[in-house]
N, C-alpha and C. Protein backbone atom coordinates (compact mmCIF):
# COMPACT_ATOMS: atom_id res chain seq x y z
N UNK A 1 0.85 -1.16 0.00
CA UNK A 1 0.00 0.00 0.00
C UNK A 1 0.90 1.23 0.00
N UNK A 2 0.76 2.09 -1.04
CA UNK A 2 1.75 3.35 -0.93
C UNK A 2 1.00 3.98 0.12
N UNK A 3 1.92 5.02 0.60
CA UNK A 3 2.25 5.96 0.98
C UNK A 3 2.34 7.39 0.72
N UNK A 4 3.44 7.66 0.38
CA UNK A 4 3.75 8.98 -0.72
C UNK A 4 3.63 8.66 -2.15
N UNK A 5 3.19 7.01 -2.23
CA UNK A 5 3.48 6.55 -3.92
C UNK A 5 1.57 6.59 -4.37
N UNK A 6 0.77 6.23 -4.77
CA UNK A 6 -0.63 6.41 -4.89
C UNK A 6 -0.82 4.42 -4.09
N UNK A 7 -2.13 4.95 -3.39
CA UNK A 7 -2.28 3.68 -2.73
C UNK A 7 -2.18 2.65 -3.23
N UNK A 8 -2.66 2.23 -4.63
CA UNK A 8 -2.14 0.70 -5.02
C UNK A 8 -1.07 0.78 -5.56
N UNK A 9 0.15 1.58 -5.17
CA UNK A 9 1.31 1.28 -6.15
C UNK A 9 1.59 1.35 -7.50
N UNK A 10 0.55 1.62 -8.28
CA UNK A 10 0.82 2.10 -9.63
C UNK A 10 2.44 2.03 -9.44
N UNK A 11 3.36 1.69 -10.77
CA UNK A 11 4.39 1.88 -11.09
C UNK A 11 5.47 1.40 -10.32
N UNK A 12 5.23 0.69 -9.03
CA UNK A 12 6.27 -0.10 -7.98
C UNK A 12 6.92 -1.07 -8.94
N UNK A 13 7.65 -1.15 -8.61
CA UNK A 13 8.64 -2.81 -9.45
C UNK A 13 8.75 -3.69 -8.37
N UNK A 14 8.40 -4.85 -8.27
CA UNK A 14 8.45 -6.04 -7.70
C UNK A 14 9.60 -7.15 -8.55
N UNK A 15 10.56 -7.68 -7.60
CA UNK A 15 11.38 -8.93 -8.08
C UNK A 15 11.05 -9.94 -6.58
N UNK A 16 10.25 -11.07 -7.13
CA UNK A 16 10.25 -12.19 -6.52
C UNK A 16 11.38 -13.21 -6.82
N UNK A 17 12.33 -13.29 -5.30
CA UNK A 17 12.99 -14.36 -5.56
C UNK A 17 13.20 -15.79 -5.10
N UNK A 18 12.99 -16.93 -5.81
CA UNK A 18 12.31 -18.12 -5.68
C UNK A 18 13.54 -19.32 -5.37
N UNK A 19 13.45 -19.98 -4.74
CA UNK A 19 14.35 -21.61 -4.72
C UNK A 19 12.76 -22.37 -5.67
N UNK A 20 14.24 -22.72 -6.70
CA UNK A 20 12.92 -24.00 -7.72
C UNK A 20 13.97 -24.66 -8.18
N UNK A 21 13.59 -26.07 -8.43
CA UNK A 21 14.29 -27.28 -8.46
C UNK A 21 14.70 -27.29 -10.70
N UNK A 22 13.87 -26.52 -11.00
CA UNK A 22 14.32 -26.56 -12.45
C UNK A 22 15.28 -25.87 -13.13
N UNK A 23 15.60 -24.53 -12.14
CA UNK A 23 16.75 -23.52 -12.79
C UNK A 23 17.84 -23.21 -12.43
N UNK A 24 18.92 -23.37 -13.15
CA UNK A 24 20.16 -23.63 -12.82
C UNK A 24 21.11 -22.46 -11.59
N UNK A 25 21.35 -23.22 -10.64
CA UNK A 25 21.46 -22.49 -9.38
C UNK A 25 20.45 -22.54 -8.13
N UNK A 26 19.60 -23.27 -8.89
CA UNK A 26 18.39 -23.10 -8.00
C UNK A 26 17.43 -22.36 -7.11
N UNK A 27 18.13 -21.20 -8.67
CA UNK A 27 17.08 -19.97 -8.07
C UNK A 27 16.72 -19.33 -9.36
N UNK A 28 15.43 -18.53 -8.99
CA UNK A 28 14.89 -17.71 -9.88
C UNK A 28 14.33 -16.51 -9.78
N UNK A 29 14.20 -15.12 -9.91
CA UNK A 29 13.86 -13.56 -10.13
C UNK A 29 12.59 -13.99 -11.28
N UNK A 30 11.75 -13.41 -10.73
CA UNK A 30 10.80 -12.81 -10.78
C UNK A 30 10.27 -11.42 -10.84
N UNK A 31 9.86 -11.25 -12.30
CA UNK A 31 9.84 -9.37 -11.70
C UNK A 31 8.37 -8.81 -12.77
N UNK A 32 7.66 -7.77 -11.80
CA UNK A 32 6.55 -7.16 -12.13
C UNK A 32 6.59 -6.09 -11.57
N UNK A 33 5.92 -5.40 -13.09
CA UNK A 33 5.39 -3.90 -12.89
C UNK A 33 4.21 -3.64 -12.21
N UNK A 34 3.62 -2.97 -11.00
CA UNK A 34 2.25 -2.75 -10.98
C UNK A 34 1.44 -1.73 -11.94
N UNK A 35 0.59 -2.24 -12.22
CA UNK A 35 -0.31 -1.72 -13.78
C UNK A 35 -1.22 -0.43 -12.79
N UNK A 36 -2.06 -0.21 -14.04
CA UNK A 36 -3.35 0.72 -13.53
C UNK A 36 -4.47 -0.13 -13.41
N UNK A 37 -4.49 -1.25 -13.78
CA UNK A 37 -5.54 -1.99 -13.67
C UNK A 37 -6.13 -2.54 -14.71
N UNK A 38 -6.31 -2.10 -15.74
CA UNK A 38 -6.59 -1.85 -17.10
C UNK A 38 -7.54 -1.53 -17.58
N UNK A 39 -7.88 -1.38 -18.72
CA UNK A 39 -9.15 -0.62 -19.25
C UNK A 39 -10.90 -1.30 -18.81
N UNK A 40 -11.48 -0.62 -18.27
CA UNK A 40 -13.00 -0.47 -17.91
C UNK A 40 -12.82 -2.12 -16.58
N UNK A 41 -11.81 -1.51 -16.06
CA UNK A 41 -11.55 -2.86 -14.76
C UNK A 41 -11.37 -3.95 -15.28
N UNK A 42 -10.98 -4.01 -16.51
CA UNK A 42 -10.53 -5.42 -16.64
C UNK A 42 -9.08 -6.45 -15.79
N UNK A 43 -8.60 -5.70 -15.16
CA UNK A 43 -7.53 -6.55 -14.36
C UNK A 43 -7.64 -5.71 -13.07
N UNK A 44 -7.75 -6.81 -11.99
CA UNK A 44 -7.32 -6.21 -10.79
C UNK A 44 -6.02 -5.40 -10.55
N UNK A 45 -6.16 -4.68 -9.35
CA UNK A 45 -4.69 -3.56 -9.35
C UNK A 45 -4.03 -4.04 -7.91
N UNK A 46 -4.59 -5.76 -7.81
CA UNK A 46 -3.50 -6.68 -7.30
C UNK A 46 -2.22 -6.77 -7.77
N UNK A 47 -1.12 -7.14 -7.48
CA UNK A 47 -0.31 -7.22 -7.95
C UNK A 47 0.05 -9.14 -7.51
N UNK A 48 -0.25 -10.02 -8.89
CA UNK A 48 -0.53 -11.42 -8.60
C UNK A 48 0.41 -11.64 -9.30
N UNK A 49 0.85 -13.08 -8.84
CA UNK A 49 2.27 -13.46 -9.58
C UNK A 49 2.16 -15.13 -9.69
N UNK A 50 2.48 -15.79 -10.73
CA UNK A 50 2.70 -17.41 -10.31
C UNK A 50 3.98 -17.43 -10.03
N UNK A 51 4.55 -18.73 -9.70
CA UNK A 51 5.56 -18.92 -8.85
C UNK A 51 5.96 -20.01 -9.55
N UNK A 52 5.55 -20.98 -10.27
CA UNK A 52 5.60 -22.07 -11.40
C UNK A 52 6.28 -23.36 -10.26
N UNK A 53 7.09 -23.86 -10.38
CA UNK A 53 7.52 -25.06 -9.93
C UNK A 53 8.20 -24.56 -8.30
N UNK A 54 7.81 -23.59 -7.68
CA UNK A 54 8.88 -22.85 -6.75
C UNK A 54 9.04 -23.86 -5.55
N UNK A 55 9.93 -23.89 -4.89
CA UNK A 55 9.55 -24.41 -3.28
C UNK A 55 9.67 -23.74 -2.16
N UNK A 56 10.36 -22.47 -2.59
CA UNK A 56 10.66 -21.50 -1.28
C UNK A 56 10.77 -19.82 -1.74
N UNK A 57 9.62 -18.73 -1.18
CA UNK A 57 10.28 -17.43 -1.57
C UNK A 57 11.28 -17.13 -0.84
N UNK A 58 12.25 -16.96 -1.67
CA UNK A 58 13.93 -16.33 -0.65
C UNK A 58 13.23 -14.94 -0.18
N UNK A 59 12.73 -13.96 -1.31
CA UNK A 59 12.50 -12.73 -0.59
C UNK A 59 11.45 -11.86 -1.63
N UNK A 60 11.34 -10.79 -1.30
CA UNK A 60 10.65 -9.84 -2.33
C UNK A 60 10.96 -8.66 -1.96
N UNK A 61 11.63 -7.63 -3.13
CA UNK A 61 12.24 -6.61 -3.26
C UNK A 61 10.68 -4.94 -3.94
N UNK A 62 10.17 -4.77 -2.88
CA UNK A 62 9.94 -3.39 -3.99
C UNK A 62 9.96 -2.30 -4.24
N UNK A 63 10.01 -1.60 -5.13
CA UNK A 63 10.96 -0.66 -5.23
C UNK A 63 9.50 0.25 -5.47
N UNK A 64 9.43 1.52 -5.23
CA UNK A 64 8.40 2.25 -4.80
C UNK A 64 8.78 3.55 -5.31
N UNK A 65 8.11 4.23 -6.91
CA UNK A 65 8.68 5.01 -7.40
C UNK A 65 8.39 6.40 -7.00
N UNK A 66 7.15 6.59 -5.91
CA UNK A 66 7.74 8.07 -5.91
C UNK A 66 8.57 8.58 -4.84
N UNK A 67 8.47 7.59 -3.47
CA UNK A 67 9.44 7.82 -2.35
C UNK A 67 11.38 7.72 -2.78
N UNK A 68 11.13 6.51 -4.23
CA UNK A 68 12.43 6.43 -4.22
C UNK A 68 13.00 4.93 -3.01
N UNK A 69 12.18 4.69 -2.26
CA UNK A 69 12.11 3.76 -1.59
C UNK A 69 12.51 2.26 -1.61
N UNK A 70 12.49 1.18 -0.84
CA UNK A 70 12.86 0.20 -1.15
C UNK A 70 12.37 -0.89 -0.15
N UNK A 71 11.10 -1.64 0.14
CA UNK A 71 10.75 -2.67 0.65
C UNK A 71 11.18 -4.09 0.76
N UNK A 72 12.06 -4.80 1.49
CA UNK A 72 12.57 -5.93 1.43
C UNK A 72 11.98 -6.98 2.04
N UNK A 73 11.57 -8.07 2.00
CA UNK A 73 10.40 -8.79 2.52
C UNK A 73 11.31 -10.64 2.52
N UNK A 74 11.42 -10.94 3.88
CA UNK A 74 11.70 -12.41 4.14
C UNK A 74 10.71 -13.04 4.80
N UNK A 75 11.17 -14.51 4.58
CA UNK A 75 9.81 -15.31 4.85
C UNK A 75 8.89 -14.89 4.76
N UNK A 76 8.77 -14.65 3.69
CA UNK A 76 7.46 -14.97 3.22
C UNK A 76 6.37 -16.39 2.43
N UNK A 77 5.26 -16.52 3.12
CA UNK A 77 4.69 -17.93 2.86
C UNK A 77 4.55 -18.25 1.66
N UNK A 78 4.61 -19.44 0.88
CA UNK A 78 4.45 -19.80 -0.11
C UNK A 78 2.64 -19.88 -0.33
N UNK A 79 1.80 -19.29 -1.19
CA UNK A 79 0.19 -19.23 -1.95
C UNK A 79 -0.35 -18.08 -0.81
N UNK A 80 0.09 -17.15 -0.27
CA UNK A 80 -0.46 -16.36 0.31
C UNK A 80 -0.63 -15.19 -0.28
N UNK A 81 -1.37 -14.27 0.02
CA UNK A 81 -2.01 -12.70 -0.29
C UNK A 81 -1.41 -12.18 1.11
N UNK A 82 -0.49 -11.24 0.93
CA UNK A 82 0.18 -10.19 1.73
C UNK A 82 -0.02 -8.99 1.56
N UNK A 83 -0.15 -7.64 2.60
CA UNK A 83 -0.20 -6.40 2.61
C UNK A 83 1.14 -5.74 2.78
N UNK A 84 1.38 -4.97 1.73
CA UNK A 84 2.61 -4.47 1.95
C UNK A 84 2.63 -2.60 2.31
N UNK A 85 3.00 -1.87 2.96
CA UNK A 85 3.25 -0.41 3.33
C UNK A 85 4.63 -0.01 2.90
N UNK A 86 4.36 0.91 1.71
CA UNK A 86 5.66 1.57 1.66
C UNK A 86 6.71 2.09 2.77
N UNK A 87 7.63 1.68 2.43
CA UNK A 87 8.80 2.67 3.83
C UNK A 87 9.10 1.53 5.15
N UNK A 88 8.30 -0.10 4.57
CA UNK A 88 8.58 -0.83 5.50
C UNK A 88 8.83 -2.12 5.20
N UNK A 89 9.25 -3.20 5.80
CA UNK A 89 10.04 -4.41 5.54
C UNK A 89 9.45 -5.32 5.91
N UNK A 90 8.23 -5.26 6.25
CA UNK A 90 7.49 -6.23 7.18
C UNK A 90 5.61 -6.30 6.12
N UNK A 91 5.03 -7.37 6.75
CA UNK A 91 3.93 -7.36 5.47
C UNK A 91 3.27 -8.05 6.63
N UNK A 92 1.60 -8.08 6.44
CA UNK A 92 0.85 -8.59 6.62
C UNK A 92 0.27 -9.76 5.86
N UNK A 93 0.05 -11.04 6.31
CA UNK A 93 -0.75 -11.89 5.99
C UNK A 93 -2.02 -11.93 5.85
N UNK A 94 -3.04 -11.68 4.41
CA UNK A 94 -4.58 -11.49 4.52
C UNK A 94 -4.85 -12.53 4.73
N UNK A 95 -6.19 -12.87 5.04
CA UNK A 95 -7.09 -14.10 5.34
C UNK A 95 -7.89 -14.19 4.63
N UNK A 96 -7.91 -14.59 2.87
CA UNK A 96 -8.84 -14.35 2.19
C UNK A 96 -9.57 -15.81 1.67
N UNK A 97 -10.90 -16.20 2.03
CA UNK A 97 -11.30 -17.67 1.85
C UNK A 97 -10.92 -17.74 0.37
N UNK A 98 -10.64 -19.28 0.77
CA UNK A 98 -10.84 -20.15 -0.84
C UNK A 98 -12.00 -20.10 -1.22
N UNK A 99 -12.50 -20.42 -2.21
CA UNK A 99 -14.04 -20.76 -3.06
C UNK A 99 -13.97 -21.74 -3.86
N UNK A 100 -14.19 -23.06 -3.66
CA UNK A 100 -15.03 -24.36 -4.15
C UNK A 100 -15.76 -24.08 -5.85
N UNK A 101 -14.87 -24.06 -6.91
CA UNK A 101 -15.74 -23.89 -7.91
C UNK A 101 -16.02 -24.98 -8.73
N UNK A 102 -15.51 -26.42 -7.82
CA UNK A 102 -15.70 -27.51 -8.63
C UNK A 102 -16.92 -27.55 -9.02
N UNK A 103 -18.18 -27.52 -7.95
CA UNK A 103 -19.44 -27.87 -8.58
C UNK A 103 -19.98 -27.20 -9.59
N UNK A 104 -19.49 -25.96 -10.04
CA UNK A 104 -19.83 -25.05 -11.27
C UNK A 104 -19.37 -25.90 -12.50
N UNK A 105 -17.45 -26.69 -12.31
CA UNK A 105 -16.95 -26.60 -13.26
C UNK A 105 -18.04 -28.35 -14.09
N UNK A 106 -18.32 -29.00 -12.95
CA UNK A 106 -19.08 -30.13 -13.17
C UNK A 106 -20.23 -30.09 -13.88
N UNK A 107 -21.24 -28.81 -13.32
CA UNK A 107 -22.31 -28.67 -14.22
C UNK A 107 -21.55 -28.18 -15.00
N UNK A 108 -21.01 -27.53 -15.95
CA UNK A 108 -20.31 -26.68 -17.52
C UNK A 108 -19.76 -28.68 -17.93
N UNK A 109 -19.20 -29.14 -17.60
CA UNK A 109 -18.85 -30.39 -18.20
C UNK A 109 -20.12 -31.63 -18.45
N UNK A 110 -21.10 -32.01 -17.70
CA UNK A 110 -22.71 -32.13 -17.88
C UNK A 110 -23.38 -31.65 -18.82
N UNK A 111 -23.21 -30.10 -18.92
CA UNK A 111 -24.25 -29.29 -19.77
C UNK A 111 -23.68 -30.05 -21.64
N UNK A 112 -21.66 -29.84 -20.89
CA UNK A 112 -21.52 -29.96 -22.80
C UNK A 112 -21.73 -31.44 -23.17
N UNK A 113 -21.23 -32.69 -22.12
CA UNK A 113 -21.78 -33.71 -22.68
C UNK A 113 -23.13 -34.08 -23.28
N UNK A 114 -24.20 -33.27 -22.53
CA UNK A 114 -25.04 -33.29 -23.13
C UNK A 114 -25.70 -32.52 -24.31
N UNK A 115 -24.32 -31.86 -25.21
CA UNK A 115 -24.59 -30.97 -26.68
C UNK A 115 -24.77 -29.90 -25.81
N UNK A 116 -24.87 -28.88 -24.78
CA UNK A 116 -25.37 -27.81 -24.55
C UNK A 116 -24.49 -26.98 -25.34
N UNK A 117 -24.23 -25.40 -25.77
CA UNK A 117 -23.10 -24.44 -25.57
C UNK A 117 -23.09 -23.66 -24.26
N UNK A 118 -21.75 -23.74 -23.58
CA UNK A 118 -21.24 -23.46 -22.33
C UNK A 118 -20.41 -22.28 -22.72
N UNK A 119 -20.64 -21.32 -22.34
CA UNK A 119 -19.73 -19.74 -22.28
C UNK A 119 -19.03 -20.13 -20.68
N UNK A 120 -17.70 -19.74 -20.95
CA UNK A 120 -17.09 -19.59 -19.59
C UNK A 120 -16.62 -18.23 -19.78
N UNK A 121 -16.79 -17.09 -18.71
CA UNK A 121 -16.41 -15.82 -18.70
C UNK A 121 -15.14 -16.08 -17.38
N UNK A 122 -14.10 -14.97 -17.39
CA UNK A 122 -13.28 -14.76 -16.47
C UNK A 122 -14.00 -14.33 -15.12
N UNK A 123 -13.23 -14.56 -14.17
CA UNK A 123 -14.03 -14.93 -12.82
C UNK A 123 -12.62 -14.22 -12.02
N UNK A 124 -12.69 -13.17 -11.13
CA UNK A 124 -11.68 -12.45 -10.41
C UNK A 124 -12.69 -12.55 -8.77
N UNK A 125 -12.15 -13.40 -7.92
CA UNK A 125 -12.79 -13.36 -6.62
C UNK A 125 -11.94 -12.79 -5.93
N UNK A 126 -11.14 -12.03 -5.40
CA UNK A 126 -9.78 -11.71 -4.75
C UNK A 126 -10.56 -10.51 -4.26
């Protein structure tokens, strides 16, 4: 959450850095821009990342462009949603439920065996 930067960070740079068993050294950087969100809300102004084969975040670096700033972040949990405050090194853990969408995805697989047409639209619960 900025600070002196606009509250969702617009323009922060994020490098996630990962222990994963596929890349040589056994590590990997990770790096994202935070967006505006995009046109008529089509993307959250989360800043979401996959992690692909990872087993451990070493850390997360972000860099916070209007303070000039620099957030450094250890241990941090592996599939979690964290709160971050510019100007600090430390993050909060959110508590955000899972959601069960098997039984949706079951009826859409039902409907088409049985010839239906099934539209699947993008789905942002976060």
């Amino acid at each position: 959450m900025g600070v002196q930067t606009n509250k969702f960070g617009v323009g922060a740079r994020i490098k996630v850095t990962v222990s994963t068993p596929s890349y040589e050294g056994g590590r990997r950087d990770i790096y994202l821009r935070v967006g505006t969100g995009g046109t008529y809300g089509t993307s959250s102004l989360q800043a979401e990342m996959g992690l692909g084969d990872a087993t451990k975040i070493e850390s997360i670096s972000i860099s916070w462009p209007v303070s000039g700033t620099q957030s450094v972040l250890t241990n941090v949990p592996m599939d979690s949603f964290i709160q971050v405050t510019e100007g600090h090194n430390d993050f909060q853990v959110l508590n955000v439920p899972k959601i069960d969408l098997s039984p949706v995805v079951e009826r859409m697989k039902e409907a088409q065996a049985a010839g239906k047409k099934v539209v699947s639209l993008p789905l942002s619960l976060v």
